[in-house]
PDB file of N, CA and C in Angstrom:
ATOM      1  N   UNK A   1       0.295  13.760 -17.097  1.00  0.00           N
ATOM      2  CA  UNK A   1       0.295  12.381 -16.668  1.00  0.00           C
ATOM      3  C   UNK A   1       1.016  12.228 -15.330  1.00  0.00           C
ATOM      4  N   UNK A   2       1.965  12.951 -14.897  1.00  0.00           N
ATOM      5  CA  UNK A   2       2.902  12.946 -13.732  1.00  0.00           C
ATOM      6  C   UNK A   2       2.006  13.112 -12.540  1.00  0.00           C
ATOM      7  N   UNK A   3       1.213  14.420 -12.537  1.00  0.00           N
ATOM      8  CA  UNK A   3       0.294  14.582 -11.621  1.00  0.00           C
ATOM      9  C   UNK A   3      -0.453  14.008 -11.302  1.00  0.00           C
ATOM     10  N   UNK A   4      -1.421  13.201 -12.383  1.00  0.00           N
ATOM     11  CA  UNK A   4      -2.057  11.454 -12.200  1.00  0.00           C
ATOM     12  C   UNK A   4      -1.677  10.358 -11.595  1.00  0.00           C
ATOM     13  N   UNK A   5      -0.563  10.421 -12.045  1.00  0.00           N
ATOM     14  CA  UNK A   5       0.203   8.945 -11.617  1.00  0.00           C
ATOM     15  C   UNK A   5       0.699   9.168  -9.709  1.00  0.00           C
ATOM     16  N   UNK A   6       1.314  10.664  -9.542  1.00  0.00           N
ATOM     17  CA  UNK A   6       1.109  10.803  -8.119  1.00  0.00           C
ATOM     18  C   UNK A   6      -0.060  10.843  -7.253  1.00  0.00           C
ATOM     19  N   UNK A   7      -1.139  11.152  -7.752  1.00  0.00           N
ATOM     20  CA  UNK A   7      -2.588  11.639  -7.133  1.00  0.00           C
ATOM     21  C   UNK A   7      -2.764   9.744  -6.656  1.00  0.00           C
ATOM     22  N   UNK A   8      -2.527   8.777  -7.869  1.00  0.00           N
ATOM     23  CA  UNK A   8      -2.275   7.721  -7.690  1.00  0.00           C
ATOM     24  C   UNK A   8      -1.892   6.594  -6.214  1.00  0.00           C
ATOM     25  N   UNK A   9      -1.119   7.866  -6.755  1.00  0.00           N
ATOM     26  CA  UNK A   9       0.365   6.811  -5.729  1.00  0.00           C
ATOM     27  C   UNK A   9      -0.132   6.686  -4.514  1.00  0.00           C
ATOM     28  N   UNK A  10      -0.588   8.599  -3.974  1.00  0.00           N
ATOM     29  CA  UNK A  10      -0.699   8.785  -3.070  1.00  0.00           C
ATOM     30  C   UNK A  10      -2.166   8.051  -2.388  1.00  0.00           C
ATOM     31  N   UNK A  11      -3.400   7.612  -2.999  1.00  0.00           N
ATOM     32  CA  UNK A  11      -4.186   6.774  -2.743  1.00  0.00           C
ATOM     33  C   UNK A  11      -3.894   5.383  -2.845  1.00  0.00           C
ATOM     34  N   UNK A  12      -2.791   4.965  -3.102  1.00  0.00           N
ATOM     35  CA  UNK A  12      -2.544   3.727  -2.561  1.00  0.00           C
ATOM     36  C   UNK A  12      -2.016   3.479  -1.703  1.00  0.00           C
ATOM     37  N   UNK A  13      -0.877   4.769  -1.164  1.00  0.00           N
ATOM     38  CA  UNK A  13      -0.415   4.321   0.130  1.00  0.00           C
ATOM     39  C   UNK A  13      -1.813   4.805   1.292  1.00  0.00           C
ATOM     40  N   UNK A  14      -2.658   6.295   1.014  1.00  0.00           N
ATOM     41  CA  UNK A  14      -3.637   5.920   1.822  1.00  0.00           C
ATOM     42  C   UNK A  14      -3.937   4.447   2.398  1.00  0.00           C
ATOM     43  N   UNK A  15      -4.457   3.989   1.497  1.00  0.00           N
ATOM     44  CA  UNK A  15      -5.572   2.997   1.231  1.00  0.00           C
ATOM     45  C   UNK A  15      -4.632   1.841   1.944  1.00  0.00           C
ATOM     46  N   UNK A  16      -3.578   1.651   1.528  1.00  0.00           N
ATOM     47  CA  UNK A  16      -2.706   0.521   2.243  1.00  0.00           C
ATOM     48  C   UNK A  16      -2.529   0.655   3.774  1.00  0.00           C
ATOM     49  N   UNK A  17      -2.409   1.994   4.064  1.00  0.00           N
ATOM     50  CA  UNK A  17      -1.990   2.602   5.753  1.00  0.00           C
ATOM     51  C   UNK A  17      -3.579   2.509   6.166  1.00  0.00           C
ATOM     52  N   UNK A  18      -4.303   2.723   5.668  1.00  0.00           N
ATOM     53  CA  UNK A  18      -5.980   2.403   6.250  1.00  0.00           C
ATOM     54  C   UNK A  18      -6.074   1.410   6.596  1.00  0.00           C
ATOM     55  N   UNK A  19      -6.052   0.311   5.787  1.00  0.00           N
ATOM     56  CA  UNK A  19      -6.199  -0.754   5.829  1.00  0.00           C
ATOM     57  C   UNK A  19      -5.269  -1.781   6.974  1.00  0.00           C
ATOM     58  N   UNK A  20      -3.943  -1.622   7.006  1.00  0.00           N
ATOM     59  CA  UNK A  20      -3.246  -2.097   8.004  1.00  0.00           C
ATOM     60  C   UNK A  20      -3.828  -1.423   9.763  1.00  0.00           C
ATOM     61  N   UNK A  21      -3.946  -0.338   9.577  1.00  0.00           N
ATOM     62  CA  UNK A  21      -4.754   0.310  10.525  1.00  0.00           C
ATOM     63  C   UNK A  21      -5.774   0.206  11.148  1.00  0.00           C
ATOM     64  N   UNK A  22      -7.179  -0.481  10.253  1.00  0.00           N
ATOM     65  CA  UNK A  22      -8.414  -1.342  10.855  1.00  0.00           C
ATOM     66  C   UNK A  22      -7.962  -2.540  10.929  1.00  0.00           C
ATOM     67  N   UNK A  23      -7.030  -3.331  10.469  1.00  0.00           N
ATOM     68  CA  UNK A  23      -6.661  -4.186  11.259  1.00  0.00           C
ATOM     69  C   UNK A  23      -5.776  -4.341  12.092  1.00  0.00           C
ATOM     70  N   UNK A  24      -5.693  -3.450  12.777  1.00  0.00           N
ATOM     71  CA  UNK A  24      -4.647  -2.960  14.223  1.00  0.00           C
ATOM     72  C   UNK A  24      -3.702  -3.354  14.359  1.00  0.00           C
ATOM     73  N   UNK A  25      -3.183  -3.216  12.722  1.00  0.00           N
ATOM     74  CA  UNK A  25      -1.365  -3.787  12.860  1.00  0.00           C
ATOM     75  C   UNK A  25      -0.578  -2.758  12.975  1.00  0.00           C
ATOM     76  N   UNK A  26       0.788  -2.858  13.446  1.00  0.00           N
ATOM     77  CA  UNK A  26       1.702  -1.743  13.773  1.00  0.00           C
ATOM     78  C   UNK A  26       2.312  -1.995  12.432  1.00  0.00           C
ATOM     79  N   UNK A  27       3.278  -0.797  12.166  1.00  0.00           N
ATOM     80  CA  UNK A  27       4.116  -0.740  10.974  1.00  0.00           C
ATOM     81  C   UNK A  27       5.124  -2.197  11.277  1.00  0.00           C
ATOM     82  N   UNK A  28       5.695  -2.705  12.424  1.00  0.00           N
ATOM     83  CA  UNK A  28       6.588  -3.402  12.498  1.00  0.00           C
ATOM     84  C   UNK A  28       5.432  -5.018  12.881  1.00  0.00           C
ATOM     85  N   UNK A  29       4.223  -5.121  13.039  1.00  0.00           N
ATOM     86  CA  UNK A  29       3.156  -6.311  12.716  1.00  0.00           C
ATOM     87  C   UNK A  29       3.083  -6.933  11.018  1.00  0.00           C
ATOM     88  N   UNK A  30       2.849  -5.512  10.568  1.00  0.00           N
ATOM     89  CA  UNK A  30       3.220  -5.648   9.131  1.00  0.00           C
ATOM     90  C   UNK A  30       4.514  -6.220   8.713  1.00  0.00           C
ATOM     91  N   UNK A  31       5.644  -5.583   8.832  1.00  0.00           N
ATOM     92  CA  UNK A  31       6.714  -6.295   8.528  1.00  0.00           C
ATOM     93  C   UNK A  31       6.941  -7.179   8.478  1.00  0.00           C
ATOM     94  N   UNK A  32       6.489  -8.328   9.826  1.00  0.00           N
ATOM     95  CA  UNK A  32       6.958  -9.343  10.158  1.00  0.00           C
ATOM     96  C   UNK A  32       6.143 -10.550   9.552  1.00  0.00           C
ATOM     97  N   UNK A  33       4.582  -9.988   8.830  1.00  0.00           N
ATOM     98  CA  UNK A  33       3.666 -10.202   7.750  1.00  0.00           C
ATOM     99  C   UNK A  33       4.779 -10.616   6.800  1.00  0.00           C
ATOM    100  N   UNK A  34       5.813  -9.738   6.035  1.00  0.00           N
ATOM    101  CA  UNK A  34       6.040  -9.468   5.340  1.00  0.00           C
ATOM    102  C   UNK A  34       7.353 -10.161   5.335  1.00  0.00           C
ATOM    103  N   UNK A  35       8.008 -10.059   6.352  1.00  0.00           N
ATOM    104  CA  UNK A  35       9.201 -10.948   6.279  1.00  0.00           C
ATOM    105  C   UNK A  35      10.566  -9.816   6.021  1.00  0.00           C
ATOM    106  N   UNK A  36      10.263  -8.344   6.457  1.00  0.00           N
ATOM    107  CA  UNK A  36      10.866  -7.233   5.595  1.00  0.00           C
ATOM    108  C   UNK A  36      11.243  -6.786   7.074  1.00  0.00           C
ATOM    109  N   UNK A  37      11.927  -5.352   7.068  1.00  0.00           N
ATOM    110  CA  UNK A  37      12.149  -4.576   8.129  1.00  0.00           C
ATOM    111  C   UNK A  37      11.132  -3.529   8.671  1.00  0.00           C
ATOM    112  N   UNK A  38      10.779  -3.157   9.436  1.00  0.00           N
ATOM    113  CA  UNK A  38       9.471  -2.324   9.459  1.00  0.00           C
ATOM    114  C   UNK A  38       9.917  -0.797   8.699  1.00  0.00           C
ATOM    115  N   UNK A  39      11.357  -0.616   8.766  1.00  0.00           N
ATOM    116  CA  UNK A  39      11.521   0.563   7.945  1.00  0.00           C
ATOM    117  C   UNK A  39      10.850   0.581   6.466  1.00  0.00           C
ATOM    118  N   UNK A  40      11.120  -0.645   5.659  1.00  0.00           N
ATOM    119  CA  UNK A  40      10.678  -0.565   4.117  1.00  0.00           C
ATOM    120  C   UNK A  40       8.863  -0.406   4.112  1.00  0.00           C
ATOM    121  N   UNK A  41       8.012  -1.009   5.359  1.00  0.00           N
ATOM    122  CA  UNK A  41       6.652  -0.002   5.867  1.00  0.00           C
ATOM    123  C   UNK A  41       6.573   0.949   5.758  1.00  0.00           C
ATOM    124  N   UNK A  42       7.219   2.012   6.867  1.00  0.00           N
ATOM    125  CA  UNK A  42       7.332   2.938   6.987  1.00  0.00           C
ATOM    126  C   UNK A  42       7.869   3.972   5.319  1.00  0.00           C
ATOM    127  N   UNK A  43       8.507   3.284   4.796  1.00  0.00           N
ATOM    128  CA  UNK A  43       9.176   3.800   3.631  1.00  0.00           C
ATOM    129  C   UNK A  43       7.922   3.909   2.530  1.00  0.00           C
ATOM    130  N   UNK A  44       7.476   3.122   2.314  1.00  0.00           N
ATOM    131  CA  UNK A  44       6.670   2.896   1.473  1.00  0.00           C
ATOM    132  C   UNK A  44       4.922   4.158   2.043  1.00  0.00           C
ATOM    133  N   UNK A  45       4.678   3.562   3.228  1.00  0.00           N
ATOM    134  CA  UNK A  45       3.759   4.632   3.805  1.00  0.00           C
ATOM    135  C   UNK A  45       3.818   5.652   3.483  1.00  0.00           C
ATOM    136  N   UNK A  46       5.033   6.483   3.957  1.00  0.00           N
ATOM    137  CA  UNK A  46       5.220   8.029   3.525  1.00  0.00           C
ATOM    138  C   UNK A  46       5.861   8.355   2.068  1.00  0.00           C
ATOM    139  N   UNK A  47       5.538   7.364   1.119  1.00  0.00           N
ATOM    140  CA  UNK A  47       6.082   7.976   0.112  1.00  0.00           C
ATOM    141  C   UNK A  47       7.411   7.578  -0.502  1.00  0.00           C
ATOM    142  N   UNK A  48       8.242   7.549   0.645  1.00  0.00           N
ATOM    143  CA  UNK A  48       9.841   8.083   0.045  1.00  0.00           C
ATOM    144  C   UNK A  48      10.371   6.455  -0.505  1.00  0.00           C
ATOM    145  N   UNK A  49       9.746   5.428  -0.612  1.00  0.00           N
ATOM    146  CA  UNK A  49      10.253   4.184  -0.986  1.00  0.00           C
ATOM    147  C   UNK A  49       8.918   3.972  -2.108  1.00  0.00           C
ATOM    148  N   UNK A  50       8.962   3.141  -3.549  1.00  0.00           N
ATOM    149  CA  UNK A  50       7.835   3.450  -4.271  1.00  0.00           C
ATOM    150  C   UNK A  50       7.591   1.351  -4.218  1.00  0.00           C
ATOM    151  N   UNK A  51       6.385   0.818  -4.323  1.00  0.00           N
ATOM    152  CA  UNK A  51       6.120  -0.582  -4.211  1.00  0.00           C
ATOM    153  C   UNK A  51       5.790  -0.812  -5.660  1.00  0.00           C
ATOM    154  N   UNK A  52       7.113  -1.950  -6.216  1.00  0.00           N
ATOM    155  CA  UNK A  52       6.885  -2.623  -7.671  1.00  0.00           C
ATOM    156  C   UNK A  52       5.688  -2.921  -7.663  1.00  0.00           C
ATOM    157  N   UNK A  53       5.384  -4.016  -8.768  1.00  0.00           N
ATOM    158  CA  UNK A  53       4.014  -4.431  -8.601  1.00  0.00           C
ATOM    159  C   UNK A  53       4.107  -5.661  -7.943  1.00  0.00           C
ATOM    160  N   UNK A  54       5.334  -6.221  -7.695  1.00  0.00           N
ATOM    161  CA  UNK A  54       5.551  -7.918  -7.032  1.00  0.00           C
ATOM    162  C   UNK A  54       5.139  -7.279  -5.532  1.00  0.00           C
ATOM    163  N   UNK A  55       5.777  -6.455  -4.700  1.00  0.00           N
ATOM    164  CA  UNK A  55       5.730  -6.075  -3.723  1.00  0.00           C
ATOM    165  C   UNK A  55       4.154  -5.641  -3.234  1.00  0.00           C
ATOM    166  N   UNK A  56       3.439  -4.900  -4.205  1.00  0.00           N
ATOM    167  CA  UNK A  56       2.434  -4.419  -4.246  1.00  0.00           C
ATOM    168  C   UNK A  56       1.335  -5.876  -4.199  1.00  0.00           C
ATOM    169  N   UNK A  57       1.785  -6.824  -4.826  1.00  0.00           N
ATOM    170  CA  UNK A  57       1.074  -8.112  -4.439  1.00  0.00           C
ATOM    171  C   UNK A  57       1.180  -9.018  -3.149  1.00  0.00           C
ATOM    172  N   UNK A  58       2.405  -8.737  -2.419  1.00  0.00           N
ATOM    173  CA  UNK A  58       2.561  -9.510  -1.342  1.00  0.00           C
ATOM    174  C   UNK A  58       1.779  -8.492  -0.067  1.00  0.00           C
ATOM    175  N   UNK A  59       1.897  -7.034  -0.368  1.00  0.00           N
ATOM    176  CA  UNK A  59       1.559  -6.355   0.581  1.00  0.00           C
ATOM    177  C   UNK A  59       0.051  -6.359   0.375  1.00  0.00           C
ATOM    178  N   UNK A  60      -0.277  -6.563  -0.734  1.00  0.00           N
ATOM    179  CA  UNK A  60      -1.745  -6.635  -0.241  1.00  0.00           C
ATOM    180  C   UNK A  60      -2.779  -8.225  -0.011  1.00  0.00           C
ATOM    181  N   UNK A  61      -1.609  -9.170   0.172  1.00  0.00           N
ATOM    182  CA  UNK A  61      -2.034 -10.764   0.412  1.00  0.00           C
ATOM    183  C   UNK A  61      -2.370 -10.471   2.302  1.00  0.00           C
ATOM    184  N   UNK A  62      -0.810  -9.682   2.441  1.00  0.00           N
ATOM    185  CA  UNK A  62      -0.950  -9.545   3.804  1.00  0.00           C
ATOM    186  C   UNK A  62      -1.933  -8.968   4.676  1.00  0.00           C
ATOM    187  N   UNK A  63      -2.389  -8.184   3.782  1.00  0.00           N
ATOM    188  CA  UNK A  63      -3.533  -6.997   4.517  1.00  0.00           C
ATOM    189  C   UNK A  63      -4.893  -7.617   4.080  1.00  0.00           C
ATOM    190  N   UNK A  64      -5.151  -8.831   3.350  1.00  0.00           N
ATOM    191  CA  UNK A  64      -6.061  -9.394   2.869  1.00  0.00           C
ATOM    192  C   UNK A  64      -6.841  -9.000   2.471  1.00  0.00           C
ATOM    193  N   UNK A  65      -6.230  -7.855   1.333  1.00  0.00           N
ATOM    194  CA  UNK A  65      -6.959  -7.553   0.347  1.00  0.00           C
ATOM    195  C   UNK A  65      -6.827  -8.036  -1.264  1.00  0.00           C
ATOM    196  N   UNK A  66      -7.721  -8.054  -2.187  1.00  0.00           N
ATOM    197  CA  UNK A  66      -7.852  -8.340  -3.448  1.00  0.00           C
ATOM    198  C   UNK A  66      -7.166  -7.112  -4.063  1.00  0.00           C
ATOM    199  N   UNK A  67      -5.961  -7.334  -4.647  1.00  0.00           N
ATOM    200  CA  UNK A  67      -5.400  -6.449  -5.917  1.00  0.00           C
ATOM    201  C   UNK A  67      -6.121  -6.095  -6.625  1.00  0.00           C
ATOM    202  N   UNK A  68      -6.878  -6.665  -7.204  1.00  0.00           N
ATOM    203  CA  UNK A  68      -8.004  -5.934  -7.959  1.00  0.00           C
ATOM    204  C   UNK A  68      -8.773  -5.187  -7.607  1.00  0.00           C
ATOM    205  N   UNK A  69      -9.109  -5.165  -6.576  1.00  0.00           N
ATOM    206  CA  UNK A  69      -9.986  -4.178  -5.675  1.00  0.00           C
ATOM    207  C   UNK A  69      -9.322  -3.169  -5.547  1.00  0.00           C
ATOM    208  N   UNK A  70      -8.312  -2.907  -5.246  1.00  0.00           N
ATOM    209  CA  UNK A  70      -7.051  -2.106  -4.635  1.00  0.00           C
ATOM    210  C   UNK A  70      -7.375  -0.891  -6.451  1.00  0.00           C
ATOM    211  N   UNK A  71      -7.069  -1.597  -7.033  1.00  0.00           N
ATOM    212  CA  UNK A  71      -6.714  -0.794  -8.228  1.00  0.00           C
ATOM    213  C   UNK A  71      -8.141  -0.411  -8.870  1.00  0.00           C
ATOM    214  N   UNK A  72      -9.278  -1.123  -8.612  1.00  0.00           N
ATOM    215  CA  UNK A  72     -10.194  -0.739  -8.775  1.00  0.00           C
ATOM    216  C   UNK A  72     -10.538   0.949  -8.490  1.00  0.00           C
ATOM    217  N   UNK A  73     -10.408   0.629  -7.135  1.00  0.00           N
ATOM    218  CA  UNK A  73     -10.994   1.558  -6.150  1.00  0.00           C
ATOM    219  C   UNK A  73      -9.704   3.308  -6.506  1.00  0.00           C
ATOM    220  N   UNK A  74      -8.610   2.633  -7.006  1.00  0.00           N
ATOM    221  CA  UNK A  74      -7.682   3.600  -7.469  1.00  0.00           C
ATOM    222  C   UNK A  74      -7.791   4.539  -8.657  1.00  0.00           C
ATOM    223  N   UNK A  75      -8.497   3.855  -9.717  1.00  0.00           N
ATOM    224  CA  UNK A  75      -8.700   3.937 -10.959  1.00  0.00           C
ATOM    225  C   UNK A  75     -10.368   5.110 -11.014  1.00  0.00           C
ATOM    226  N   UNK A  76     -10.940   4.457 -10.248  1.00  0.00           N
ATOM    227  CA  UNK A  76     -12.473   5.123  -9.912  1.00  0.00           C
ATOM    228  C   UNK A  76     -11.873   6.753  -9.405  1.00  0.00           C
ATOM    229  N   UNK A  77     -10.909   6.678  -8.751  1.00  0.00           N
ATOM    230  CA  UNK A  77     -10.786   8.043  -8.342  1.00  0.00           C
ATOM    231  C   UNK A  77     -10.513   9.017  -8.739  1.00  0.00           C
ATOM    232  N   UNK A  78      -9.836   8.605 -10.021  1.00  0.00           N
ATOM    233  CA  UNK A  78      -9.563   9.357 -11.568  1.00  0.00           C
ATOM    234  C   UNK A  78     -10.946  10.285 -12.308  1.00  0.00           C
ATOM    235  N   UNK A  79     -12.249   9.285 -11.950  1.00  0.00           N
ATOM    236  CA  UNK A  79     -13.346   9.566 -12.667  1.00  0.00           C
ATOM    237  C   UNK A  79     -14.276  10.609 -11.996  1.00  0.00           C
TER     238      UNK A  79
END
């Protein structure tokens, strides 16, 4: 299950850094989206900071995406 849940992880921060990326925001554009420091971006991007699920909802209001989609598209990758 450990190895799942990272294979996980790691397609959501893809998918989040993609996404801020076609819409040609900088890590610190985002932030200010966000109301945060551009470090906790950056943190979260590479891994070393992990996004609750509250966080995981504001970050993806910002990037104007559907949570459900998000986890959709996460879940499919399992299969």
């Amino acid at each position: 299950m450990r190895n799942i849940n990272k294979a996980r992880y790691r397609r959501l921060r893809q998918l989040l850094t993609k996404r801020r990326r076609d819409l040609g925001l900088t890590q610190a554009d985002l932030a200010k989206r966000l109301r945060r420091n551009q470090t906790f971006v950056r943190k979260y991007e590479l891994g070393t900071r992990r996004l609750d699920v509250v966080d995981f909802l504001t970050v993806a209001e910002a990037l104007q995406l559907r949570p459900t989609m998000v986890i959709r598209r996460i879940c499919q990758s399992d299969q």
